[in-house]
N, C-alpha and C. Protein backbone atom coordinates (compact mmCIF):
# COMPACT_ATOMS: atom_id res chain seq x y z
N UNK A 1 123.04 79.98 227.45
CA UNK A 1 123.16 80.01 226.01
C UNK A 1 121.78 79.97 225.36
N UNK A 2 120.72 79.23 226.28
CA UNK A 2 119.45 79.09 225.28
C UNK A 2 118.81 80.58 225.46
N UNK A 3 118.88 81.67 226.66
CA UNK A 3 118.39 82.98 226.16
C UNK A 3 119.18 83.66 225.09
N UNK A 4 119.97 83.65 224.84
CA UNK A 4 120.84 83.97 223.64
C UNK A 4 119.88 83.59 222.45
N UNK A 5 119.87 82.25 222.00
CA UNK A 5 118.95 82.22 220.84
C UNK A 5 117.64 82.59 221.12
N UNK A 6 117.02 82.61 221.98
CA UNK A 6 115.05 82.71 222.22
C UNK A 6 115.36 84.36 221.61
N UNK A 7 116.56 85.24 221.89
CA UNK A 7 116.96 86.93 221.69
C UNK A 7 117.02 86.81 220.08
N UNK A 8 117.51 85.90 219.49
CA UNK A 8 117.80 85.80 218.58
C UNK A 8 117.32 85.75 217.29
N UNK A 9 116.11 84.49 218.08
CA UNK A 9 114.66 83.99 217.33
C UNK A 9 113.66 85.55 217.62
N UNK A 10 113.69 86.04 218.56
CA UNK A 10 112.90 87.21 218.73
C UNK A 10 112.91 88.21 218.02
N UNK A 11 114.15 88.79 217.79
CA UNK A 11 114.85 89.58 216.69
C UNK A 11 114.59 89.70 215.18
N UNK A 12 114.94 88.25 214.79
CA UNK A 12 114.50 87.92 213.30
C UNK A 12 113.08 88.19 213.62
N UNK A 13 112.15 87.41 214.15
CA UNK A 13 110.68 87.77 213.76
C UNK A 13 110.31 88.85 213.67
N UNK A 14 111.16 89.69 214.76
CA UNK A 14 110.20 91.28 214.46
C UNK A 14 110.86 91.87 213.23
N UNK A 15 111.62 91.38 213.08
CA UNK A 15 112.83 92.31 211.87
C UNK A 15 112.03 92.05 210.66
N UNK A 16 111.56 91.13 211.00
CA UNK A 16 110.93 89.93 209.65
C UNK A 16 109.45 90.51 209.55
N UNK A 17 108.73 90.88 210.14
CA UNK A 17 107.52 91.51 210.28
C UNK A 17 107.83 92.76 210.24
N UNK A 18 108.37 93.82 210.24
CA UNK A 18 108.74 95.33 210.34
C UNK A 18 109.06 95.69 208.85
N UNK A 19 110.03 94.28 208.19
CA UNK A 19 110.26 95.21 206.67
C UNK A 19 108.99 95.05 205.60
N UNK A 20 108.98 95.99 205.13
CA UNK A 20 107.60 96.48 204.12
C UNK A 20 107.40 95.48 203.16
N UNK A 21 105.89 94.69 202.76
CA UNK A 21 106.57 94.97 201.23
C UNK A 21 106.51 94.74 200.37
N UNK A 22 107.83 94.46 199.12
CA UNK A 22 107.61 94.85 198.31
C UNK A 22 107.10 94.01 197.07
N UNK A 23 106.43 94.56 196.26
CA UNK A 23 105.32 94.04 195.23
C UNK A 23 104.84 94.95 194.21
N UNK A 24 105.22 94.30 192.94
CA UNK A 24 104.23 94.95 191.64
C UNK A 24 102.71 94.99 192.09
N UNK A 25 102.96 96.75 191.40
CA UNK A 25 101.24 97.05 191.28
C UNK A 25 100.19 96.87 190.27
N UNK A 26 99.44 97.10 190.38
CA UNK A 26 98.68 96.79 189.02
C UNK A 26 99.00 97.24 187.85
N UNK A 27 99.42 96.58 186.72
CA UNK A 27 99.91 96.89 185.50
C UNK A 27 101.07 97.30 185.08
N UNK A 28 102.00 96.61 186.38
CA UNK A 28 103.31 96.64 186.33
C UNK A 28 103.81 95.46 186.94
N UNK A 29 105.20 94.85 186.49
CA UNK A 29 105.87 93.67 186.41
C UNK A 29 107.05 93.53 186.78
N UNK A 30 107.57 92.33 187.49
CA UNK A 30 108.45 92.49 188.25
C UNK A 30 110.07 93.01 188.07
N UNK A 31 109.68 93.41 186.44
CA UNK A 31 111.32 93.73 185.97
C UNK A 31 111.78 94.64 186.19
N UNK A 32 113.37 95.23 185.85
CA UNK A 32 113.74 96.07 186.24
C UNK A 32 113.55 97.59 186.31
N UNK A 33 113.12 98.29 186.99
CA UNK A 33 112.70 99.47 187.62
C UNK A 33 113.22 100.95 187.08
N UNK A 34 112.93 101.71 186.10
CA UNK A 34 113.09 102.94 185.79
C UNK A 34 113.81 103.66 187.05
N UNK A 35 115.22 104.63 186.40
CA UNK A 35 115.59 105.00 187.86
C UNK A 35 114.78 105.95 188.56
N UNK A 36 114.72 106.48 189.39
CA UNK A 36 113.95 107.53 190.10
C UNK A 36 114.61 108.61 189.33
N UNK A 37 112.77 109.13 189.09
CA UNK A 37 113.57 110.40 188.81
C UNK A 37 113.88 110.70 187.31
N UNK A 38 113.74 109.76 187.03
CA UNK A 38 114.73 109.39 185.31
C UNK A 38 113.87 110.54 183.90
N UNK A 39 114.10 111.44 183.14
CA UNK A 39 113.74 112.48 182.88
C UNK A 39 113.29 111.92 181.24
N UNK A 40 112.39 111.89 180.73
CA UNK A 40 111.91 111.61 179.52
C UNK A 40 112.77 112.02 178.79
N UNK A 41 113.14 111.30 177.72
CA UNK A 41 114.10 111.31 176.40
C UNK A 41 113.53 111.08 175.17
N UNK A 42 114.09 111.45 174.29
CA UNK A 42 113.59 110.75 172.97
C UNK A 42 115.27 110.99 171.84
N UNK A 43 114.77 109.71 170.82
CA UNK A 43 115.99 109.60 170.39
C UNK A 43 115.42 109.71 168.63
N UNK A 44 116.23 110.48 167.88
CA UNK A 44 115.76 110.50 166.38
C UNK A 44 116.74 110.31 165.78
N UNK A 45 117.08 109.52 164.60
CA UNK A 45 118.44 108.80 164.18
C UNK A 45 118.05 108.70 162.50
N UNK A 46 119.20 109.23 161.96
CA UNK A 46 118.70 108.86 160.09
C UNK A 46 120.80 108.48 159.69
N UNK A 47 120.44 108.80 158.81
CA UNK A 47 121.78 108.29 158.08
C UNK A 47 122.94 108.56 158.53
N UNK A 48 122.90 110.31 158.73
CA UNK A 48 123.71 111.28 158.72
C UNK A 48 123.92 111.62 160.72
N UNK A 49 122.61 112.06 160.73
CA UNK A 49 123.00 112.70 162.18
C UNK A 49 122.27 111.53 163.01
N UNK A 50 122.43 112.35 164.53
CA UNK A 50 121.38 111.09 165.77
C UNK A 50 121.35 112.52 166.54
N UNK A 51 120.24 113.03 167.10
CA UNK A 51 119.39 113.62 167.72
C UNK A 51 118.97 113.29 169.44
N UNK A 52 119.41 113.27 170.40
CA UNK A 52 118.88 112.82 171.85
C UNK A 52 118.36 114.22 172.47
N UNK A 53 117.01 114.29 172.79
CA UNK A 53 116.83 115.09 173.32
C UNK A 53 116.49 114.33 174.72
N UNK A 54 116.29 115.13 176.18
CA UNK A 54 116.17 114.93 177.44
C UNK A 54 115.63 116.41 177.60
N UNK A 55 114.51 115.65 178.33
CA UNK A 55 113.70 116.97 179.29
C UNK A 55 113.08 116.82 180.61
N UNK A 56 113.94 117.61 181.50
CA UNK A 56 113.42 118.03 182.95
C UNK A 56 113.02 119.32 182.97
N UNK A 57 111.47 118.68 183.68
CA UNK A 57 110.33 119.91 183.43
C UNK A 57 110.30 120.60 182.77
N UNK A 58 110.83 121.87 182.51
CA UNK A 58 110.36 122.43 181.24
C UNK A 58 111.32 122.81 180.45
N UNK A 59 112.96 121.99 180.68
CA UNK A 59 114.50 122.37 180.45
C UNK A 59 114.65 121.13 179.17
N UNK A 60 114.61 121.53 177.84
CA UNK A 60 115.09 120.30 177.17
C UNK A 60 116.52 120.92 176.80
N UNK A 61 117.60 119.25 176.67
CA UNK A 61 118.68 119.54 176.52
C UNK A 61 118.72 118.73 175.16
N UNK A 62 119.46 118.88 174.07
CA UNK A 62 119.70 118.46 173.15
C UNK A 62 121.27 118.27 172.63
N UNK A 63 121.01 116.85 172.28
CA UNK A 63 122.86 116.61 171.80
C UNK A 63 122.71 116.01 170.78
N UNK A 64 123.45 116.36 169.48
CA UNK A 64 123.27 116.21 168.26
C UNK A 64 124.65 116.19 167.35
N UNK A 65 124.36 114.60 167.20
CA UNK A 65 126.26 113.98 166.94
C UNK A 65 126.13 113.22 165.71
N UNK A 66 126.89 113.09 164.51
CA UNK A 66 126.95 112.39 163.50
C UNK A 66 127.04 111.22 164.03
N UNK A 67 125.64 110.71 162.84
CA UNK A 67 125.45 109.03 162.86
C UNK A 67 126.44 107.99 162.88
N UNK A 68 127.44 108.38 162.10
CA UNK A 68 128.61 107.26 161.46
C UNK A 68 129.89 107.11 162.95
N UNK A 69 130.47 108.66 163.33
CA UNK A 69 131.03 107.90 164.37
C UNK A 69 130.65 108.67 166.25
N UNK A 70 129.37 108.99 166.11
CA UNK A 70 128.62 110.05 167.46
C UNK A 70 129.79 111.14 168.08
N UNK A 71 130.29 112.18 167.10
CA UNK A 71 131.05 112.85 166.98
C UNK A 71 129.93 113.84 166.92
N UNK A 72 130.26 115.23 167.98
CA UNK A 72 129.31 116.44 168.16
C UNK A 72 129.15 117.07 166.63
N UNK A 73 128.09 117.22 165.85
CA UNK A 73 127.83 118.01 164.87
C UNK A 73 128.34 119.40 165.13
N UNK A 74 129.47 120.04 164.47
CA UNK A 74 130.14 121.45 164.39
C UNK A 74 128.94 122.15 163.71
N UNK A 75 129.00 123.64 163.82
CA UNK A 75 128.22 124.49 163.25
C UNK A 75 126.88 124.09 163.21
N UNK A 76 126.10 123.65 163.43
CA UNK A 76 124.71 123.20 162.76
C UNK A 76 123.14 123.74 163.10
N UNK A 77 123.06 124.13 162.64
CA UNK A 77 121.52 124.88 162.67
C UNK A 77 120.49 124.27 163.29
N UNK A 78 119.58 124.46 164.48
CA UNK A 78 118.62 122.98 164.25
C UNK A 78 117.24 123.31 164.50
N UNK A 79 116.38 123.33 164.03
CA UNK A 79 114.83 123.42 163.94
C UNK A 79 114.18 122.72 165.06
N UNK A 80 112.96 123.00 166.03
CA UNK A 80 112.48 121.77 166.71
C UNK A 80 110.98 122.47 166.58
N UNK A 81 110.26 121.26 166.42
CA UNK A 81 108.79 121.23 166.70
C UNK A 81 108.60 119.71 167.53
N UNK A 82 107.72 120.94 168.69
CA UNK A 82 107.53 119.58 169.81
C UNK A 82 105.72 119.19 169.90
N UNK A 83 105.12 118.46 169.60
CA UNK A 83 103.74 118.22 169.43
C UNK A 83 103.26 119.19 168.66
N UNK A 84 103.57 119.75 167.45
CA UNK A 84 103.04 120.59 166.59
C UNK A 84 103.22 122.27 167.13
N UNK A 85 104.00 122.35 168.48
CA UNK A 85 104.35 123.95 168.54
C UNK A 85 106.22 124.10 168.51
N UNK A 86 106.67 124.95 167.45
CA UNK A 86 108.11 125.28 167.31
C UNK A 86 108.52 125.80 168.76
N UNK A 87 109.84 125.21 168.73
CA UNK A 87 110.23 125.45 169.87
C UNK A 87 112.06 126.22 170.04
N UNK A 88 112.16 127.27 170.19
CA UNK A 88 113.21 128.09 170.19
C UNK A 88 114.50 127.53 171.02
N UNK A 89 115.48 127.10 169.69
CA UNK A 89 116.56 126.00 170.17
C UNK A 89 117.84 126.93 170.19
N UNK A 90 118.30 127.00 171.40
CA UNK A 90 119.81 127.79 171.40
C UNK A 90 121.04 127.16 171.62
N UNK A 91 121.79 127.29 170.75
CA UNK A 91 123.30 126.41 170.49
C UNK A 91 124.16 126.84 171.89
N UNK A 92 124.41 125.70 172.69
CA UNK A 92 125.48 126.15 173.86
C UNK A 92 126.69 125.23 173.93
N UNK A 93 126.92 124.79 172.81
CA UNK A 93 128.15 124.39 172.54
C UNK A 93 127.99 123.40 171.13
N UNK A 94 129.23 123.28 170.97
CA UNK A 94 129.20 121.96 169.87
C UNK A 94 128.77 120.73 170.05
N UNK A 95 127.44 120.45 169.31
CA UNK A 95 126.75 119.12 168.93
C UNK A 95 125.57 119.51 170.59
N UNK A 96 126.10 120.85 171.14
CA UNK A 96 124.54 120.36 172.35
C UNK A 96 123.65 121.93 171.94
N UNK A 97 122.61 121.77 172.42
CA UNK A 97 121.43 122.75 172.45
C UNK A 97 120.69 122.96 173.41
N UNK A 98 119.88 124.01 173.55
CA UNK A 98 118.57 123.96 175.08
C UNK A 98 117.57 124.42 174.53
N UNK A 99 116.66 124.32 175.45
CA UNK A 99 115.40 125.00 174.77
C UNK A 99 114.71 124.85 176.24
N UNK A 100 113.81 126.13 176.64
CA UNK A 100 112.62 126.40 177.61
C UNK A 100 111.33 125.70 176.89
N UNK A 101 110.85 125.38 177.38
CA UNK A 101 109.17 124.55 176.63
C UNK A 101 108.32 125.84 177.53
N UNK A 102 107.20 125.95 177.06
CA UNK A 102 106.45 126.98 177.55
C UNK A 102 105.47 126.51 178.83
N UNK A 103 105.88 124.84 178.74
CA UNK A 103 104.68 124.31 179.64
C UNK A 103 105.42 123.05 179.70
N UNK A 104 105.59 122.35 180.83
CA UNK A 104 105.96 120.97 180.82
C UNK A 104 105.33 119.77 180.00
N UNK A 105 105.97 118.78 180.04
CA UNK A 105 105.40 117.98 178.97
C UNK A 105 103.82 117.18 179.28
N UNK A 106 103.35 117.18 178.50
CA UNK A 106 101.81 116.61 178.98
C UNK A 106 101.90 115.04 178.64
N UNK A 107 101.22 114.58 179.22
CA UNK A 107 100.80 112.80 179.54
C UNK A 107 100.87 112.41 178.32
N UNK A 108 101.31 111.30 177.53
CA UNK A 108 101.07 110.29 176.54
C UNK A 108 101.94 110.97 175.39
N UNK A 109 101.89 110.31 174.17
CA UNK A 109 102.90 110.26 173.14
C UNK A 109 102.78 111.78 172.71
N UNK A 110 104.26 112.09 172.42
CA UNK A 110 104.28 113.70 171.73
C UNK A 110 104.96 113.47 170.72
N UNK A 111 104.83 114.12 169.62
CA UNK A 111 105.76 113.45 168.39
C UNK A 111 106.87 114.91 168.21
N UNK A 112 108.10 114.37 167.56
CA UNK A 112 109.30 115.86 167.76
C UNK A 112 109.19 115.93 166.80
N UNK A 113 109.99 116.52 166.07
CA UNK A 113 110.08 116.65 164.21
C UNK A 113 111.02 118.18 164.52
N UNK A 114 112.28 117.23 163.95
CA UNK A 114 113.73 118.30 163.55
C UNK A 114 114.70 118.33 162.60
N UNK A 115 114.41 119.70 162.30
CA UNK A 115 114.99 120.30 160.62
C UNK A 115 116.78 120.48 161.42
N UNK A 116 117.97 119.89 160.57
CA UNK A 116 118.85 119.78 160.87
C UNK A 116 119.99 120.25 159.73
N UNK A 117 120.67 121.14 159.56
CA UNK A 117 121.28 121.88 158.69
C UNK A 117 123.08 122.41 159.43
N UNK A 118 123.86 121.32 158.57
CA UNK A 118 124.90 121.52 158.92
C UNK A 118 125.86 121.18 157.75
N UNK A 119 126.08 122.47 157.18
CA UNK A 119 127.51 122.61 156.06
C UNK A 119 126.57 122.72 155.35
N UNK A 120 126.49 121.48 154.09
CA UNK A 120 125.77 121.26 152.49
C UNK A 120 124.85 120.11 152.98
N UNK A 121 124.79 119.37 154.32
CA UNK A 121 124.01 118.35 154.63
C UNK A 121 122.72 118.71 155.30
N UNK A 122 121.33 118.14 154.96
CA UNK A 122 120.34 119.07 155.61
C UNK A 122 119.61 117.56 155.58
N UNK A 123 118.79 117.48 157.19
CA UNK A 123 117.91 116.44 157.12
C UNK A 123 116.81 116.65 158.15
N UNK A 124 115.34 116.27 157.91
CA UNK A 124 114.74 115.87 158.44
C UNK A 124 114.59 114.63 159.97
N UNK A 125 114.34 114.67 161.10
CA UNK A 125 114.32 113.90 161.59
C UNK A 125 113.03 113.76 162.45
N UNK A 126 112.69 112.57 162.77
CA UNK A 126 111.19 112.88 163.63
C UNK A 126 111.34 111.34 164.75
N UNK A 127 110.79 111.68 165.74
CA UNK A 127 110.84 110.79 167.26
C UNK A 127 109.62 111.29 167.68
N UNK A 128 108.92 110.01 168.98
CA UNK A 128 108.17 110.76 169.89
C UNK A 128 108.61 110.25 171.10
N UNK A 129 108.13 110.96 171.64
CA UNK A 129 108.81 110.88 173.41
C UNK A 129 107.20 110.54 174.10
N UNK A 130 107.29 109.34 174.43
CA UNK A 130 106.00 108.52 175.35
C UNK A 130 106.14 108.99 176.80
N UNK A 131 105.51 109.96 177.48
CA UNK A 131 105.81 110.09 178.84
C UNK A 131 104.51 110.32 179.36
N UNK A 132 104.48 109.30 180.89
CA UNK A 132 103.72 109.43 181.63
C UNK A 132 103.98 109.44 182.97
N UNK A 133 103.52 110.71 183.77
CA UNK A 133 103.81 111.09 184.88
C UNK A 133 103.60 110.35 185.68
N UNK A 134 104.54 110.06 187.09
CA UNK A 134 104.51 108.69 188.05
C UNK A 134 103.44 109.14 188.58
N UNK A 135 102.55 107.83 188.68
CA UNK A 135 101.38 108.19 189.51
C UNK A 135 101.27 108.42 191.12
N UNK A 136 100.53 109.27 191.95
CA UNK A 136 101.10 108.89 193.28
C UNK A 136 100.44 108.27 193.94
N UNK A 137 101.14 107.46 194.79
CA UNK A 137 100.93 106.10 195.25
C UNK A 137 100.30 106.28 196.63
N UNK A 138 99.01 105.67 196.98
CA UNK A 138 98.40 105.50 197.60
C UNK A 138 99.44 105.80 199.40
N UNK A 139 100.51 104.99 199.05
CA UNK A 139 101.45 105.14 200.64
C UNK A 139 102.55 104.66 199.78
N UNK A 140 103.91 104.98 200.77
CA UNK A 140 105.05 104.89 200.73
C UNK A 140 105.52 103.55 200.54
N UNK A 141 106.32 102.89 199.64
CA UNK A 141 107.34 101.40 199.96
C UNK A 141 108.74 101.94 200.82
N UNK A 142 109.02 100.97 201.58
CA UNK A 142 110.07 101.07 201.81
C UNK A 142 110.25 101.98 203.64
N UNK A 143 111.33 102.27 203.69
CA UNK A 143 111.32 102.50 205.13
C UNK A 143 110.80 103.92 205.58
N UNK A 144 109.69 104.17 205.84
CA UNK A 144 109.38 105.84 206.02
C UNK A 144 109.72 105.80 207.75
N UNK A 145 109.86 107.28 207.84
CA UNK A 145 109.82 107.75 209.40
C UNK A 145 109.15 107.00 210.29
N UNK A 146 107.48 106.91 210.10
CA UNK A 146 106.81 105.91 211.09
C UNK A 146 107.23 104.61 211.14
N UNK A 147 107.78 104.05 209.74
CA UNK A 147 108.19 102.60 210.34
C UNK A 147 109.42 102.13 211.21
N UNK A 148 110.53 102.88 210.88
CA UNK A 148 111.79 103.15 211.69
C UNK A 148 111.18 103.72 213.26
N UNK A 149 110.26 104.17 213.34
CA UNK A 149 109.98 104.71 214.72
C UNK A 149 109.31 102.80 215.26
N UNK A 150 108.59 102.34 214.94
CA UNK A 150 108.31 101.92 215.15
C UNK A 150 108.65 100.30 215.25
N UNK A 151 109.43 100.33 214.50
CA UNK A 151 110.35 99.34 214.48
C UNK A 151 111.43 99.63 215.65
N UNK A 152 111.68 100.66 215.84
CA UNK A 152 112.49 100.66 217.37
C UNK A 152 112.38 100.79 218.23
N UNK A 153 110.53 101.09 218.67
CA UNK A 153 110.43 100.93 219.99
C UNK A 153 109.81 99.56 219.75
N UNK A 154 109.68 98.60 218.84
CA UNK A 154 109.45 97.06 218.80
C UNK A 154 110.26 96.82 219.35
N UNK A 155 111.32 96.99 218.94
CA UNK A 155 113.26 96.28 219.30
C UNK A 155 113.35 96.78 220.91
N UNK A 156 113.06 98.09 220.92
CA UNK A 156 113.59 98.20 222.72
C UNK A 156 112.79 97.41 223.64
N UNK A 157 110.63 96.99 222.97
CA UNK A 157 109.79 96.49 223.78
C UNK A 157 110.41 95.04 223.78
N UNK A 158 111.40 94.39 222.88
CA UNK A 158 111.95 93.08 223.08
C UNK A 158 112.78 92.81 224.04
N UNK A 159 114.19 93.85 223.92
CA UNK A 159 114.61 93.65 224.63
C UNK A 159 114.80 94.02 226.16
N UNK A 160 113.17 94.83 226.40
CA UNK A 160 112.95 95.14 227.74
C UNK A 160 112.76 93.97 228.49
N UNK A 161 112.07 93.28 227.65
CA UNK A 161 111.03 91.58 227.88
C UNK A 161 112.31 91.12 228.07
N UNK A 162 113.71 90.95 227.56
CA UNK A 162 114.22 89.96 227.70
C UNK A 162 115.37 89.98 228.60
N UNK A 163 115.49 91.36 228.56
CA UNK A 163 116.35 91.74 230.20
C UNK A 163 115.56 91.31 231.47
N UNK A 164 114.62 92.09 231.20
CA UNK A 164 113.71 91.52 232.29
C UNK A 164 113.89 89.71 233.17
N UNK A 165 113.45 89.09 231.39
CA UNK A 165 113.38 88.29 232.36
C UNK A 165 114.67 87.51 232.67
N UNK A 166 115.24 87.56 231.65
CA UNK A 166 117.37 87.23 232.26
C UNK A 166 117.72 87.26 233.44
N UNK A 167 116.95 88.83 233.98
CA UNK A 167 117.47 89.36 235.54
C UNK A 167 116.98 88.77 236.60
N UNK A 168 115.60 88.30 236.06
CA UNK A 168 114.44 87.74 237.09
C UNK A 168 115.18 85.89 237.44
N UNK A 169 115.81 85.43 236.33
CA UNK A 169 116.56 83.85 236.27
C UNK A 169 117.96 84.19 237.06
N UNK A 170 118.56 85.29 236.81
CA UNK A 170 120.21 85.08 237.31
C UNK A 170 119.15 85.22 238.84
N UNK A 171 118.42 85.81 239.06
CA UNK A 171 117.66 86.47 240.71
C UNK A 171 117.79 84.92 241.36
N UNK A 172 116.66 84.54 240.55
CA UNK A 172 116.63 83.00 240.82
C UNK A 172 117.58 82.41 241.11
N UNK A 173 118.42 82.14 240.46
CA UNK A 173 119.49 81.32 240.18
C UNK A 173 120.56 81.65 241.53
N UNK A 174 120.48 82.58 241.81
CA UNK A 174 121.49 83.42 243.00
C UNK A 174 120.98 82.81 244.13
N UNK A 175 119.44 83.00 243.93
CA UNK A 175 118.83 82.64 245.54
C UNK A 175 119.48 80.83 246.26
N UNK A 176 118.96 80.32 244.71
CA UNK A 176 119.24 79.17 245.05
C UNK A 176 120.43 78.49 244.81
N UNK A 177 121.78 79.18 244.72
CA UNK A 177 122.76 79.01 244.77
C UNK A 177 123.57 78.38 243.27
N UNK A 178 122.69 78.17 242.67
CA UNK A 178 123.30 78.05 241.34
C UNK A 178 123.51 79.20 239.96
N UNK A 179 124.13 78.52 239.13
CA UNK A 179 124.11 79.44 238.04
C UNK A 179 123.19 79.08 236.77
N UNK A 180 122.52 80.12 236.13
CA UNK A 180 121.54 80.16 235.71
C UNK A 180 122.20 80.07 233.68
């Protein structure tokens, strides 16, 4: 029973030494984590309408729903200027829009500003969208290829050691007529 735990105690330590880790980097804090991946937004809101735009790479999508109960704006016209260049907005359904950007979005605050015209109601709206590209990180967190490799020929170099020597005690143990 006591090689059982010494396998046991062996196990945890390497398991315990093998996982990565993890830690805020400089100028970041331990709270909760932007999802991967997560695509810059911006939100512009006045009386009447609310404005969400989302953009992956150079694809902005736009959904544009009355303020009072976020019901898709029918019919509505909509203007966009994105950091001071107009940007050609095409209606692909009720209350949504798209638009190609000519260039993906560049580092730090961009301000929107959108002319919004639907029925006899016409409004101004303006947002900026703060985006900064993930920086890349010196090395990987978390489990990459080399560590899984290596973490399992740790685990097989353990339990080579511990067959080994199991086999070498029952050996023993046989010779001299007892059980081990």
């Amino acid at each position: 029973m006591h090689h059982f735990r010494t396998l046991a105690a062996a196990l945890a330590l390497l398991l315990g030494l093998a996982m990565p880790a993890a830690r805020a980097h400089e100028g970041h804090d331990d709270g909760p984590a932007a999802p991967a991946g997560a695509a810059p937004r911006f939100a512009a809101v006045s009386d009447r309408f609310e404005l969400v735009g989302v953009i992956d790479g150079r694809r902005l999508t736009l959904y544009l729903d009355h303020a009072s109960d976020n019901s898709p704006v029918q019919d509505a016209r909509l203007e966009l200027d994105l950091g001071g260049q107009a940007v050609a907005v095409a209606r692909v359904g009720e209350g949504l829009y798209q638009a190609e950007l000519a260039q993906p979005l560049a580092d730090g605050e961009t301000p929107v500003t959108a002319n919004v015209v639907a029925g006899a109601d016409s409004e101004r709206l303006a947002a900026d969208i703060d985006w900064h590209a993930p920086a890349a990180a010196p090395g990987k967190e978390g489990w990459t290829r080399t560590t899984m490799l290596a973490a399992g020929a740790g685990l097989a170099g353990v339990a080579l050691v511990l067959w080994a020597w199991l086999r070498s005690r029952r050996s023993a143990a046989a010779r001299m007529g007892g059980a081990a």
